[in-house]
C-alpha atoms as a PDB file:
ATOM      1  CA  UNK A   1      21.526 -40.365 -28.607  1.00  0.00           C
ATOM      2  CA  UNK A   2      20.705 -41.390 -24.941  1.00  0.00           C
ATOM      3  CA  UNK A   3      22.675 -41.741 -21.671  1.00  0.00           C
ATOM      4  CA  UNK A   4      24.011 -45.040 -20.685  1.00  0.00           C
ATOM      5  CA  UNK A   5      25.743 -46.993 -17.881  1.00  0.00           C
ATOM      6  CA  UNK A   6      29.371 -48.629 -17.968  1.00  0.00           C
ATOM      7  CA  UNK A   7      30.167 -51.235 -16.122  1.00  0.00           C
ATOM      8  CA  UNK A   8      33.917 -51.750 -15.078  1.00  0.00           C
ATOM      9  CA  UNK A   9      36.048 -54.885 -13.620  1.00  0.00           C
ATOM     10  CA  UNK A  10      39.038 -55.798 -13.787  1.00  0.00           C
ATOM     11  CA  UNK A  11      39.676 -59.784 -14.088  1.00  0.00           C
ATOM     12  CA  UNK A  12      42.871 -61.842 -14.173  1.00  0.00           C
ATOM     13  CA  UNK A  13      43.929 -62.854 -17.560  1.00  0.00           C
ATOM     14  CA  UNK A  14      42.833 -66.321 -17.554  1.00  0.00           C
ATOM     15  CA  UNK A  15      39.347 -65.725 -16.875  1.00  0.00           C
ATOM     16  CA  UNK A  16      39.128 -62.942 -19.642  1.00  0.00           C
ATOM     17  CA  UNK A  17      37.241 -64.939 -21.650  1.00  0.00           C
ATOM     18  CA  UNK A  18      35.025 -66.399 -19.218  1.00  0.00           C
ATOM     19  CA  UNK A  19      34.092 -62.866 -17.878  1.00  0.00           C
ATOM     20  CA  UNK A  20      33.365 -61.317 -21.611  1.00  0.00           C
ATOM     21  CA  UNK A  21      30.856 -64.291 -22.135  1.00  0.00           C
ATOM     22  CA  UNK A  22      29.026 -63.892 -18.545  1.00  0.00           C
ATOM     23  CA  UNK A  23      28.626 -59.993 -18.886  1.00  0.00           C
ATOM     24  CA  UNK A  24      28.064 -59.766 -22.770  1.00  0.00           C
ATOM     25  CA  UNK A  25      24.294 -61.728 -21.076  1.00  0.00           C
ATOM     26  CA  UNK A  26      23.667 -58.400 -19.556  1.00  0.00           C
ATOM     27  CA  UNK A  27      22.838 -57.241 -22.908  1.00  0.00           C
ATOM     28  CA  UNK A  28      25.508 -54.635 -24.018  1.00  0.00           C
ATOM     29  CA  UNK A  29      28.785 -53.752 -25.603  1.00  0.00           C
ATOM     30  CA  UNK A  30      31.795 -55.610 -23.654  1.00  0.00           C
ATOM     31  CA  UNK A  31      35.050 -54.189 -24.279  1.00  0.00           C
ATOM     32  CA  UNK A  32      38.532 -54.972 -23.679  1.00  0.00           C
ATOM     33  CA  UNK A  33      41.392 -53.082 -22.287  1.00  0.00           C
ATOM     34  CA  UNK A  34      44.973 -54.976 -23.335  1.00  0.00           C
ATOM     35  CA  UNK A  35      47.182 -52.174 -22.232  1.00  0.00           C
ATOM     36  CA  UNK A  36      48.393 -53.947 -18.911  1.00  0.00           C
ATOM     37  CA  UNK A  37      51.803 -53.013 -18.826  1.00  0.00           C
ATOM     38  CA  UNK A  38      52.610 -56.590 -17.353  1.00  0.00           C
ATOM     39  CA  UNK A  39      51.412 -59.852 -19.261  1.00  0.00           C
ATOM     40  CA  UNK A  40      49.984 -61.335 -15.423  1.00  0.00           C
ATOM     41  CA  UNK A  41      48.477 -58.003 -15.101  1.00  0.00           C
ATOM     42  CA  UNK A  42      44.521 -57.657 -14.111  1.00  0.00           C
ATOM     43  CA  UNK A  43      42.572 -56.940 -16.861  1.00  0.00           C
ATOM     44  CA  UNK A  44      39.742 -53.988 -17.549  1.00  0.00           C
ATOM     45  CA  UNK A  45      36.420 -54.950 -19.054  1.00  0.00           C
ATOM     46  CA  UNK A  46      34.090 -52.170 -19.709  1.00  0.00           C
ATOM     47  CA  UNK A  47      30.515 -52.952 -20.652  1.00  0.00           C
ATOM     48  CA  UNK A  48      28.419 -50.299 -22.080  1.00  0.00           C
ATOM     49  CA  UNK A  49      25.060 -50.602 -21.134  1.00  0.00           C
ATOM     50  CA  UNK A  50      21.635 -48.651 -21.858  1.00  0.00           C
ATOM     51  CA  UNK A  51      20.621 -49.323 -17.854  1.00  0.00           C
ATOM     52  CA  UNK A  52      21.826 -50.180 -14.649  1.00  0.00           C
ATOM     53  CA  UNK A  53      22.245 -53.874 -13.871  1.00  0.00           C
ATOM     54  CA  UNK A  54      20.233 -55.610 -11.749  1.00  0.00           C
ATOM     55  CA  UNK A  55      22.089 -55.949  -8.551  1.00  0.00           C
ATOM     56  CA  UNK A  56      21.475 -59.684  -7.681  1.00  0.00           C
ATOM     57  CA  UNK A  57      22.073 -60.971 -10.680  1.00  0.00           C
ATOM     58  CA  UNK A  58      25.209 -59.445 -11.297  1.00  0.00           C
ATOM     59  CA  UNK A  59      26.768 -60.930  -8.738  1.00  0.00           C
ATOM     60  CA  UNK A  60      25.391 -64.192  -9.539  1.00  0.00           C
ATOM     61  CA  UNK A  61      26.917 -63.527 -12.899  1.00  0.00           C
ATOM     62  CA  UNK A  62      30.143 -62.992 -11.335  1.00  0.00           C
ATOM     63  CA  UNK A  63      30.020 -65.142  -8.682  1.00  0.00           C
ATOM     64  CA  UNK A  64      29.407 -68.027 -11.138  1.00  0.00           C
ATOM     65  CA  UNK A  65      32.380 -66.768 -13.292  1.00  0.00           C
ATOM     66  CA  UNK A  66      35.134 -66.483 -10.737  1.00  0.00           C
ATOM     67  CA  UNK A  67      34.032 -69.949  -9.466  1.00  0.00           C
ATOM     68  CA  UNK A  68      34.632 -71.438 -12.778  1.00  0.00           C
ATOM     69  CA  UNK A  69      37.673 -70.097 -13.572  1.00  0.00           C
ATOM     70  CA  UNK A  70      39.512 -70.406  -9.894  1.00  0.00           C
ATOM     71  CA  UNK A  71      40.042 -66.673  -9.359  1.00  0.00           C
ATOM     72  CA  UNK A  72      38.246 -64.095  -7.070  1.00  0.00           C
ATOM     73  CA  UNK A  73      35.341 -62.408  -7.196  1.00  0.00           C
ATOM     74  CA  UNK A  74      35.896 -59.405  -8.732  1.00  0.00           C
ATOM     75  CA  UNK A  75      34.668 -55.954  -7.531  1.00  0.00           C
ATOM     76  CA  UNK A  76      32.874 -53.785  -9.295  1.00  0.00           C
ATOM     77  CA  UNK A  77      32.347 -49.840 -10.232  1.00  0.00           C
ATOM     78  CA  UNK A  78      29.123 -48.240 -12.301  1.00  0.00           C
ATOM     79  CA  UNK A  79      29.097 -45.206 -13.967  1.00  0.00           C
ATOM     80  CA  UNK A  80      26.396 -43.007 -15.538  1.00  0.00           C
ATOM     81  CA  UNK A  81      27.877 -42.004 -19.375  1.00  0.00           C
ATOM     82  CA  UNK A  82      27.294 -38.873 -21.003  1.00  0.00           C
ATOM     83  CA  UNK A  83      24.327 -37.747 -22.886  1.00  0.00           C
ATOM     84  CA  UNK A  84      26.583 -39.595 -26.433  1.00  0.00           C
ATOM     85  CA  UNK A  85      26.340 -42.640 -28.890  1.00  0.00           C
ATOM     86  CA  UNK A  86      28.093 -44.823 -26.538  1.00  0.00           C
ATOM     87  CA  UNK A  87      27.041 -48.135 -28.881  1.00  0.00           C
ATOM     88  CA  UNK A  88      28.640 -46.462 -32.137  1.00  0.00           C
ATOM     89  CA  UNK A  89      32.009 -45.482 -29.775  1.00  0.00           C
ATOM     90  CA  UNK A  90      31.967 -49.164 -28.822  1.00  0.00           C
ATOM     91  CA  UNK A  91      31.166 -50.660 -32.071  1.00  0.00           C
ATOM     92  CA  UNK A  92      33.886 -48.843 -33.286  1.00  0.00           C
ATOM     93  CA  UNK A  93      36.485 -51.625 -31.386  1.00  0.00           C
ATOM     94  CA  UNK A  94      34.711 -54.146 -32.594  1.00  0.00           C
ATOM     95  CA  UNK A  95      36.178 -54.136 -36.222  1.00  0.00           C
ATOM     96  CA  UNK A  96      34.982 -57.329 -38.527  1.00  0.00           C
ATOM     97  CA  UNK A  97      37.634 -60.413 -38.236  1.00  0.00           C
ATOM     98  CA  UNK A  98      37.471 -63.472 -40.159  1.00  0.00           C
ATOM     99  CA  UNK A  99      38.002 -67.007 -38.718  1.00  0.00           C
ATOM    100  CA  UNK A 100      38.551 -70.202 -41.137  1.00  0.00           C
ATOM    101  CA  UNK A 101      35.915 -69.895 -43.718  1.00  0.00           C
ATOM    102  CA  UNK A 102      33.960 -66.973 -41.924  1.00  0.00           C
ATOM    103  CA  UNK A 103      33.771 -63.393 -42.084  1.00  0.00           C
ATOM    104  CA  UNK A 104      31.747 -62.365 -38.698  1.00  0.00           C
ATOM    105  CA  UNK A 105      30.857 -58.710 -38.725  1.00  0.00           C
ATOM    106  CA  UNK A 106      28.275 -55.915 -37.093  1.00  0.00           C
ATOM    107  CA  UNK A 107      25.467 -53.859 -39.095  1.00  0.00           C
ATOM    108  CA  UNK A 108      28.330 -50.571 -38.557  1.00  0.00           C
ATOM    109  CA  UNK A 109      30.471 -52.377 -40.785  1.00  0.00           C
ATOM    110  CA  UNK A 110      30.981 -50.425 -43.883  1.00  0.00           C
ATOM    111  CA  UNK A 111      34.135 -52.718 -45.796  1.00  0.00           C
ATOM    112  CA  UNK A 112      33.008 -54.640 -48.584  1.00  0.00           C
ATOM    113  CA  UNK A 113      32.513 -58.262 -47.757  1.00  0.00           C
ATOM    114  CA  UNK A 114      35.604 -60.252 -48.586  1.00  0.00           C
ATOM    115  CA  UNK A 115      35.066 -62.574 -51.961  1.00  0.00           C
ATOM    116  CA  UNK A 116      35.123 -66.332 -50.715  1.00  0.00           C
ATOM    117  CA  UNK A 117      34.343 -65.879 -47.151  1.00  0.00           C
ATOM    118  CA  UNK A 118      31.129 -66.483 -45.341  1.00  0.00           C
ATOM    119  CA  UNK A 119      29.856 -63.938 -44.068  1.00  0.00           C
ATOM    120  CA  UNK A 120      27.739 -63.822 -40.472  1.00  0.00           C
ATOM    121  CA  UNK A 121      26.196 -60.659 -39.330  1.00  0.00           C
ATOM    122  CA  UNK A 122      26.902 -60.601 -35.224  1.00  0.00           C
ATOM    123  CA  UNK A 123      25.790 -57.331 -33.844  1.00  0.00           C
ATOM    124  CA  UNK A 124      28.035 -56.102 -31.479  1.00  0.00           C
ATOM    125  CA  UNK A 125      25.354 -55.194 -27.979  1.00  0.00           C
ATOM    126  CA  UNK A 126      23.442 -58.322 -29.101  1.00  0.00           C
ATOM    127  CA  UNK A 127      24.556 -60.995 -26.763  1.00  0.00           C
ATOM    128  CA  UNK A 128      27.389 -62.961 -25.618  1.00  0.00           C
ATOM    129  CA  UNK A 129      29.354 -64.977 -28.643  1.00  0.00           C
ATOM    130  CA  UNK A 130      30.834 -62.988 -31.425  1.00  0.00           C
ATOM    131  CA  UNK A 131      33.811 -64.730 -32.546  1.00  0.00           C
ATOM    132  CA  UNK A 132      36.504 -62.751 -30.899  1.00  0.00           C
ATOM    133  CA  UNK A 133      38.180 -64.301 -28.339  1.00  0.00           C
ATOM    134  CA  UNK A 134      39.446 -68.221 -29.022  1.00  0.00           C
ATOM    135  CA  UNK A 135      36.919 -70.406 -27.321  1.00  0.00           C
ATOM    136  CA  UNK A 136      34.255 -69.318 -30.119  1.00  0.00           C
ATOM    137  CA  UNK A 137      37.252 -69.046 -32.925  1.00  0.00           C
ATOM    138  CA  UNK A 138      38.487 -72.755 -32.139  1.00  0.00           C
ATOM    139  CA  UNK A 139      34.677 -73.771 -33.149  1.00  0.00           C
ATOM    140  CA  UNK A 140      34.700 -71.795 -36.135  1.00  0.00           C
ATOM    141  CA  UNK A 141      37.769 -73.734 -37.427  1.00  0.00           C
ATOM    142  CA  UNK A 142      36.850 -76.774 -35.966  1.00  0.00           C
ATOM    143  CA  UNK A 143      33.745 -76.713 -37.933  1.00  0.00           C
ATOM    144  CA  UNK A 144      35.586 -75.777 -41.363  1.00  0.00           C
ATOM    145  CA  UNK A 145      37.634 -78.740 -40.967  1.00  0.00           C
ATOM    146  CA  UNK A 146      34.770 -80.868 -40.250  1.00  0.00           C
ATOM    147  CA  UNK A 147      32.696 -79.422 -43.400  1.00  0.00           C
ATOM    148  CA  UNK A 148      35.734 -81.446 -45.525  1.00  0.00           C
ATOM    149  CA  UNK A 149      34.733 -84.968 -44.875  1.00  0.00           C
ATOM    150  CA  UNK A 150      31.313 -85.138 -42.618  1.00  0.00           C
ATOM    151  CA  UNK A 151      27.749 -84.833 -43.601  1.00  0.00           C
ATOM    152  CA  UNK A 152      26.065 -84.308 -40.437  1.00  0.00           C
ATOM    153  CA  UNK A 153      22.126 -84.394 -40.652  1.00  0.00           C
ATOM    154  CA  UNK A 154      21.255 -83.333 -37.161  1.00  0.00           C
ATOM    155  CA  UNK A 155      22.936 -81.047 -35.105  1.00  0.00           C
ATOM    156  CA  UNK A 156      23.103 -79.210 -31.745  1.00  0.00           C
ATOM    157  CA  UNK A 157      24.411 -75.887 -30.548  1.00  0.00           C
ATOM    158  CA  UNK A 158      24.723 -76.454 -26.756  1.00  0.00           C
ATOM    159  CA  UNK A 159      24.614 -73.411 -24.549  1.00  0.00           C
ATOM    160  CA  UNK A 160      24.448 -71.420 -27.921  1.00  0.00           C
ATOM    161  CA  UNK A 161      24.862 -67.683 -26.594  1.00  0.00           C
ATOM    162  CA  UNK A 162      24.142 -65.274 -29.742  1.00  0.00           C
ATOM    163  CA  UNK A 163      23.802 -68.255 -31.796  1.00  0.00           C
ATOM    164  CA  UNK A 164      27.395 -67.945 -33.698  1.00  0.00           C
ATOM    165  CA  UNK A 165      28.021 -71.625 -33.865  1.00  0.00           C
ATOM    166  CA  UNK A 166      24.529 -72.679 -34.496  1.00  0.00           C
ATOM    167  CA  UNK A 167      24.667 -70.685 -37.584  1.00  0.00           C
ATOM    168  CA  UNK A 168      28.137 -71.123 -38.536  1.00  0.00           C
ATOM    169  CA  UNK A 169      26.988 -75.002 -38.666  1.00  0.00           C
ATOM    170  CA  UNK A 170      23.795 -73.996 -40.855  1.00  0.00           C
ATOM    171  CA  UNK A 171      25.825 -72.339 -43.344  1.00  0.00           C
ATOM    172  CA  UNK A 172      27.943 -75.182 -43.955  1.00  0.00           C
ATOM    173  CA  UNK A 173      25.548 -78.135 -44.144  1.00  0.00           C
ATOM    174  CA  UNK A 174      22.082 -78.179 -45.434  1.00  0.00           C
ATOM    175  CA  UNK A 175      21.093 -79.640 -42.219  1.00  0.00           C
ATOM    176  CA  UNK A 176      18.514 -78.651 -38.990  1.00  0.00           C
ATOM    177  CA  UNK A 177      20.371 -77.054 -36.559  1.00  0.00           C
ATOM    178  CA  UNK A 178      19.238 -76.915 -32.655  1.00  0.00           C
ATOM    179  CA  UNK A 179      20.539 -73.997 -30.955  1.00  0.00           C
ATOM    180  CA  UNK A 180      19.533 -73.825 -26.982  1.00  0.00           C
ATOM    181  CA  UNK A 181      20.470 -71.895 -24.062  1.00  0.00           C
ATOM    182  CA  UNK A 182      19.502 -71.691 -20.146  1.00  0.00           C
ATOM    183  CA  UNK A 183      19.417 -68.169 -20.789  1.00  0.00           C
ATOM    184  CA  UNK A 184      16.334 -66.830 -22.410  1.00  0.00           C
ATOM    185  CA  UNK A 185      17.637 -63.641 -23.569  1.00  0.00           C
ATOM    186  CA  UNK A 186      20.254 -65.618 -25.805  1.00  0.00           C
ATOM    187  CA  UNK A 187      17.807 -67.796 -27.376  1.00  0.00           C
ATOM    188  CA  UNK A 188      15.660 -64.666 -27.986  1.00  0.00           C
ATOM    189  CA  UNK A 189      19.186 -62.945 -29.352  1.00  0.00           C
ATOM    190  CA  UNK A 190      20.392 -66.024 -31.372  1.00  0.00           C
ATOM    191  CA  UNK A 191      16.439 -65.818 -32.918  1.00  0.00           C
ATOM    192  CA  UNK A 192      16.953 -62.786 -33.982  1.00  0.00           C
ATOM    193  CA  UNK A 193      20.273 -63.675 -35.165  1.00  0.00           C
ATOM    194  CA  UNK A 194      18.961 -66.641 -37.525  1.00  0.00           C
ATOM    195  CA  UNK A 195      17.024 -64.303 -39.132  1.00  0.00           C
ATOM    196  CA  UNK A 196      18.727 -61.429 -39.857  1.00  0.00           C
ATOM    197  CA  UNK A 197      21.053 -63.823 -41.341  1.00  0.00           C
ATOM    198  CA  UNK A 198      18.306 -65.369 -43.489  1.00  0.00           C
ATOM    199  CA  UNK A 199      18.407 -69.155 -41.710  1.00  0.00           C
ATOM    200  CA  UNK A 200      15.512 -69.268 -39.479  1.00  0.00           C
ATOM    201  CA  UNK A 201      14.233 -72.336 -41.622  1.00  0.00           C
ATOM    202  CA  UNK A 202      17.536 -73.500 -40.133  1.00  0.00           C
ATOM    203  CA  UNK A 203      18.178 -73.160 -36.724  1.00  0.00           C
ATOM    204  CA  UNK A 204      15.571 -73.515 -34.333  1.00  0.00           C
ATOM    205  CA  UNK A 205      16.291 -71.982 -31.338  1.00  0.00           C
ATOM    206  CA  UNK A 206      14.988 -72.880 -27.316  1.00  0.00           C
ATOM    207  CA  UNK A 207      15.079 -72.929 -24.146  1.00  0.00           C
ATOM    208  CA  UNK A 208      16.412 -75.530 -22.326  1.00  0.00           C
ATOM    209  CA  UNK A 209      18.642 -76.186 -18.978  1.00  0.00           C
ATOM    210  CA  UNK A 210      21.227 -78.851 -20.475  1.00  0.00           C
ATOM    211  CA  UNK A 211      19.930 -81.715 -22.346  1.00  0.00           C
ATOM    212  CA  UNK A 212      16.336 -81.681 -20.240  1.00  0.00           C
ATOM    213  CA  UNK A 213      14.002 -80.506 -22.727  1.00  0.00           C
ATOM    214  CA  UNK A 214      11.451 -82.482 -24.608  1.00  0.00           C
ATOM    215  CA  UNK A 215      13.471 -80.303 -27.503  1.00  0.00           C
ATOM    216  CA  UNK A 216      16.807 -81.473 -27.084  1.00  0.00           C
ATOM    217  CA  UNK A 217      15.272 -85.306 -26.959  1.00  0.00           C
ATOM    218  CA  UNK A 218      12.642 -84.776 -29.767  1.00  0.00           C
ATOM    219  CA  UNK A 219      15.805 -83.928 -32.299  1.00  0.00           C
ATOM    220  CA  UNK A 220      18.552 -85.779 -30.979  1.00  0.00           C
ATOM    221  CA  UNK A 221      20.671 -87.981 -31.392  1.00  0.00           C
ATOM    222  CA  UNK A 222      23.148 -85.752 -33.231  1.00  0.00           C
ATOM    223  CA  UNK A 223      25.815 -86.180 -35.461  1.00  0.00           C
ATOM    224  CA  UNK A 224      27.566 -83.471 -34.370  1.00  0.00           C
ATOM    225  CA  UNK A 225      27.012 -81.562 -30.226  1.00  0.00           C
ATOM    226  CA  UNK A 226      28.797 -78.130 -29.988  1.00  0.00           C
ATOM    227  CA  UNK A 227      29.688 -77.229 -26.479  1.00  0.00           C
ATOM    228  CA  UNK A 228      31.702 -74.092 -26.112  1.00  0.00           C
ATOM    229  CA  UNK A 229      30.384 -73.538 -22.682  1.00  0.00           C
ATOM    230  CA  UNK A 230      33.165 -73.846 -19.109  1.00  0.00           C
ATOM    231  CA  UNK A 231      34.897 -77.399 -18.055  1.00  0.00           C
ATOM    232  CA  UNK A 232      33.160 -77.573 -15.157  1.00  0.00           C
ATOM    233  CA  UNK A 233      29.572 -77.796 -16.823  1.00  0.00           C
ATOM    234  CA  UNK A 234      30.885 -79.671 -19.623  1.00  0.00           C
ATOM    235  CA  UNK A 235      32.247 -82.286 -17.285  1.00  0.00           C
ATOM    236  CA  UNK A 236      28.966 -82.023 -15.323  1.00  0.00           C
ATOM    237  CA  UNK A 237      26.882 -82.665 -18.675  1.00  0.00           C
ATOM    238  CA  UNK A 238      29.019 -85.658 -20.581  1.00  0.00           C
ATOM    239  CA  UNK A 239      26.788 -88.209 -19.509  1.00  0.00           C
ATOM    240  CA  UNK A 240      24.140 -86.576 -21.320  1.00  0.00           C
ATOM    241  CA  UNK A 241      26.075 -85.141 -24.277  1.00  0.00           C
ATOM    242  CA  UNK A 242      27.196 -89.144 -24.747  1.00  0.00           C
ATOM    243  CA  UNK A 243      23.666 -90.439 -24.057  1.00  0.00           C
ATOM    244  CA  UNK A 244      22.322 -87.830 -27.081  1.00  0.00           C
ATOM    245  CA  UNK A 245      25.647 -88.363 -29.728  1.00  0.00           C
ATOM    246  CA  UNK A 246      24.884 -90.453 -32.219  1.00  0.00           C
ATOM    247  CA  UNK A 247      27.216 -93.753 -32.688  1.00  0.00           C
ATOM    248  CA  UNK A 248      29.547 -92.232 -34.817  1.00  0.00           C
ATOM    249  CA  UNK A 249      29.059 -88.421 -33.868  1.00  0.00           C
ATOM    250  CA  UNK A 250      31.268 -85.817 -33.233  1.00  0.00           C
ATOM    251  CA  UNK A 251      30.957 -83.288 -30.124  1.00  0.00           C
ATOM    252  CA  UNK A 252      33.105 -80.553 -29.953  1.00  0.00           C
ATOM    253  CA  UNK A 253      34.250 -78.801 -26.561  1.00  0.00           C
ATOM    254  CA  UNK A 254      35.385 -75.509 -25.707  1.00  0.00           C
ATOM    255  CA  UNK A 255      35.692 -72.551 -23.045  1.00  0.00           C
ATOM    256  CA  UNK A 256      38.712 -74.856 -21.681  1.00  0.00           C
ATOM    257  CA  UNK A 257      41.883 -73.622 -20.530  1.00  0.00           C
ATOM    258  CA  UNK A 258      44.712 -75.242 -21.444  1.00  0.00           C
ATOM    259  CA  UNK A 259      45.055 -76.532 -17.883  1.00  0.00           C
ATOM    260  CA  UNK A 260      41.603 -77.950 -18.125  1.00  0.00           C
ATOM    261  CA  UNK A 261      41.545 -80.228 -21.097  1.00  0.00           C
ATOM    262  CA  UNK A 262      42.970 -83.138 -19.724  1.00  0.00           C
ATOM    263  CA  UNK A 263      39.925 -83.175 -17.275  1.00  0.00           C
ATOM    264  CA  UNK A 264      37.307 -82.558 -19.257  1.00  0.00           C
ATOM    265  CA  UNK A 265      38.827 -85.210 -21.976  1.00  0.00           C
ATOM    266  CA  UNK A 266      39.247 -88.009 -19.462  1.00  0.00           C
ATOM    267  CA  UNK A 267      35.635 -87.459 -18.359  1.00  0.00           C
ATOM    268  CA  UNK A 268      34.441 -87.988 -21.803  1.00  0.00           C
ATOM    269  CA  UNK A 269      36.611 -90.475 -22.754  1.00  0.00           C
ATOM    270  CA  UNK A 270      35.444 -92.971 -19.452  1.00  0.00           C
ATOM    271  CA  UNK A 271      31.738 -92.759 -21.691  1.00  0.00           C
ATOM    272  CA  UNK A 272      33.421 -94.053 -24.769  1.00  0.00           C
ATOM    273  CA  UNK A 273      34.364 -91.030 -26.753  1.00  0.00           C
ATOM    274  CA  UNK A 274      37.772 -90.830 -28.461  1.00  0.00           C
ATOM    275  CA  UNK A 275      40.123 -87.751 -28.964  1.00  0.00           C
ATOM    276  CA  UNK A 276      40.194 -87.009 -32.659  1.00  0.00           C
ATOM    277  CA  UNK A 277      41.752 -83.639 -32.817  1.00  0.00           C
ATOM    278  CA  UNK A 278      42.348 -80.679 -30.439  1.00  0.00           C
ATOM    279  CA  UNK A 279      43.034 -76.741 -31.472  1.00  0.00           C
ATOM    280  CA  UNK A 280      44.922 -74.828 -28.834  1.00  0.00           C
ATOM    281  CA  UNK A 281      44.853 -71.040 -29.694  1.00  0.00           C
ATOM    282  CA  UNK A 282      47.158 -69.059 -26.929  1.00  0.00           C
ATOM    283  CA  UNK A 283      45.639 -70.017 -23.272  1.00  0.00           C
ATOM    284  CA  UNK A 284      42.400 -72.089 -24.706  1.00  0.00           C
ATOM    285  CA  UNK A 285      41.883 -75.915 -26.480  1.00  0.00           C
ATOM    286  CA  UNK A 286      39.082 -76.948 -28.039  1.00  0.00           C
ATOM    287  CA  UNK A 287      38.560 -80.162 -28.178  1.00  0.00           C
ATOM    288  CA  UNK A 288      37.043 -82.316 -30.796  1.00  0.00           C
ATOM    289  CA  UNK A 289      35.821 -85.976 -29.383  1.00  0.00           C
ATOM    290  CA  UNK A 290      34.312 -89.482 -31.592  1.00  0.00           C
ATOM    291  CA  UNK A 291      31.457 -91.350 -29.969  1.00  0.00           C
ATOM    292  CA  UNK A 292      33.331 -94.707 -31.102  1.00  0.00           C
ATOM    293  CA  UNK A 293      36.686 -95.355 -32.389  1.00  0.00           C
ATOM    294  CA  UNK A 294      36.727 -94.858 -35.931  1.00  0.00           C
ATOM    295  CA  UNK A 295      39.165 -97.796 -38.354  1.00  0.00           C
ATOM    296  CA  UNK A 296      41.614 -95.685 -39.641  1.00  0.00           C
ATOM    297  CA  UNK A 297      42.185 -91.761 -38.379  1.00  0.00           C
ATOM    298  CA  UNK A 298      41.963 -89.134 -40.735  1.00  0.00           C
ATOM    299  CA  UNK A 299      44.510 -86.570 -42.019  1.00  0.00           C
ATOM    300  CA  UNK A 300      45.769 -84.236 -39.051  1.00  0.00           C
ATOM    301  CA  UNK A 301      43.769 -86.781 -36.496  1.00  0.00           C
ATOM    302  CA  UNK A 302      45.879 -87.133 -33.599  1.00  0.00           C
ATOM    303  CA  UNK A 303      45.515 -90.607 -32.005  1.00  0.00           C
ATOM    304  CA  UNK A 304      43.632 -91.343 -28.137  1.00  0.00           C
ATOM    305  CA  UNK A 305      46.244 -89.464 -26.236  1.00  0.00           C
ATOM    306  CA  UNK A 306      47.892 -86.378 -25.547  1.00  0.00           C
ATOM    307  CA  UNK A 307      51.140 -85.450 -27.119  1.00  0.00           C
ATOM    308  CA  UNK A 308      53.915 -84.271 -24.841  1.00  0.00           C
ATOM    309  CA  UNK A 309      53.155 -81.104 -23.233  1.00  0.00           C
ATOM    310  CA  UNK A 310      49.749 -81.040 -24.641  1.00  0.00           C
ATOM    311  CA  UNK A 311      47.882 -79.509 -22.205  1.00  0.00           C
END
């Protein structure tokens, strides 16, 4: 039992996402209110926190955000809690949820584990990335679909948050697994993921801005690059996501709104990767790209264009 801090903003819709993943850094509970009476309307995100924010880097964090996302920087208010378990009260919205093949749930969870899933333990205050809004679910069933006809040998997490994806990917394949962040605090998070979840043979885990560490070169190329980061950095990295693919590798992209994955795909595509397949789930794509066109496309494969209204 110990006092706490909540955080509150309010964000338009379409940066919802975008917002939970910058704050959730911060290193607390982010949760959402959906009970806008309008579907436009601003949105509140409360995150529960055991201390006051640093001040600076907030509003980098936000700054960054609204910039990526088109929108406003958002104010802010701060709040001391009440001498209460504010991280039960939050775990409490954060029930377990299953996406494809997964079951992703926190250490509160007391259900039984569902027979035929697989299940990832995510803690809820750990760190941005636990499977619940569709940027992070569109690589969870991206990667199921995947596990049906690839064997990947090497691959690499990119901007891997809590480490979801990385070990998502680990589960599937007996393969290594690279998982690297910018961000310290989520490679020390995802860490401490891998091994609660038994895989830190696995997934290594490091820091590294982009694709510059001796890391990311030492392992590489990959057979398959996981990006669910923002279009703008994606775009910004393709060179070097297509310079560490393998010939024949898959990368797949997400954080994109709808409105963004035409940009992001045509950026790849002028480096010679190929649209396979994209998952739109409500506002979000994610995309998955080929390093080389493949002889014959695969069941659901769409071919090297968008379909009418697609995005």
């Amino acid at each position: 039992m110990s006092a706490g801090i909540c955080l509150t903003l309010s964000v338009p819709p379409h940066g919802v996402a975008a917002f939970e993943d910058a704050l959730a850094i911060l290193g607390g509970a982010v949760v959402r209110d959906d009970m806008a009476e309008r579907p436009q309307a601003p949105v509140t995100l409360s995150v529960y926190l055991s201390q006051a924010p640093d001040d600076s880097r907030l509003q980098e964090l936000l700054q960054r955000t609204a910039l990526s996302v088109n929108c406003p920087v958002p104010g802010f208010h701060l709040e001391a809690l009440p001498d209460t378990d504010w991280v039960t009260l939050s775990q409490e919205a954060l029930p377990p949820i299953r996406a494809g093949r997964f079951y992703l749930y926190g250490a509160h969870n007391e259900s039984p584990i569902p027979t035929g899933l697989i299940p990832l333990q995510v803690e809820a205050n750990a760190a941005f990335g636990t499977g619940r809004h569709e940027t992070t679910m569109g690589c969870l069933l991206t990667l199921c679909d995947l596990a049906r006809k690839e064997r990947p040998r090497r691959i690499l997490d990119m901007g891997c948050g809590s480490g979801v994806l990385a070990m998502a990917a680990a589960r599937l394949w007996p393969c290594r697994v690279l998982a690297v962040d910018n961000d310290p605090v989520a490679v020390r998070v995802a860490r401490e993921n891998a091994g609660l979840n038994g895989l830190a043979r696995s997934v290594t885990c490091a820091v590294s801005d982009g694709y510059r560490s001796g890391r990311v070169r030492q392992d590489g190329p990959f057979d398959v690059i996981i990006a669910n980061i923002l279009a703008q950095p994606l775009c910004h990295m393709a060179k070097d996501l297509a310079r560490h693919l393998a010939p024949g590798g898959v990368a797949i992209l997400s954080g994109l709104l709808a409105s963004q994955e035409r940009q992001v795909f045509y950026r790849h595509r002028a480096l010679g990767l190929r649209l396979s397949r994209r998952y739109p789930l409500g506002e979000w794509t994610t995309l998955v790209l080929r390093k080389k066109e493949v002889k014959s496309r695969g069941p659901g494969e769409t071919p090297d264009r968008y379909p009418a209204g697609g995005g």
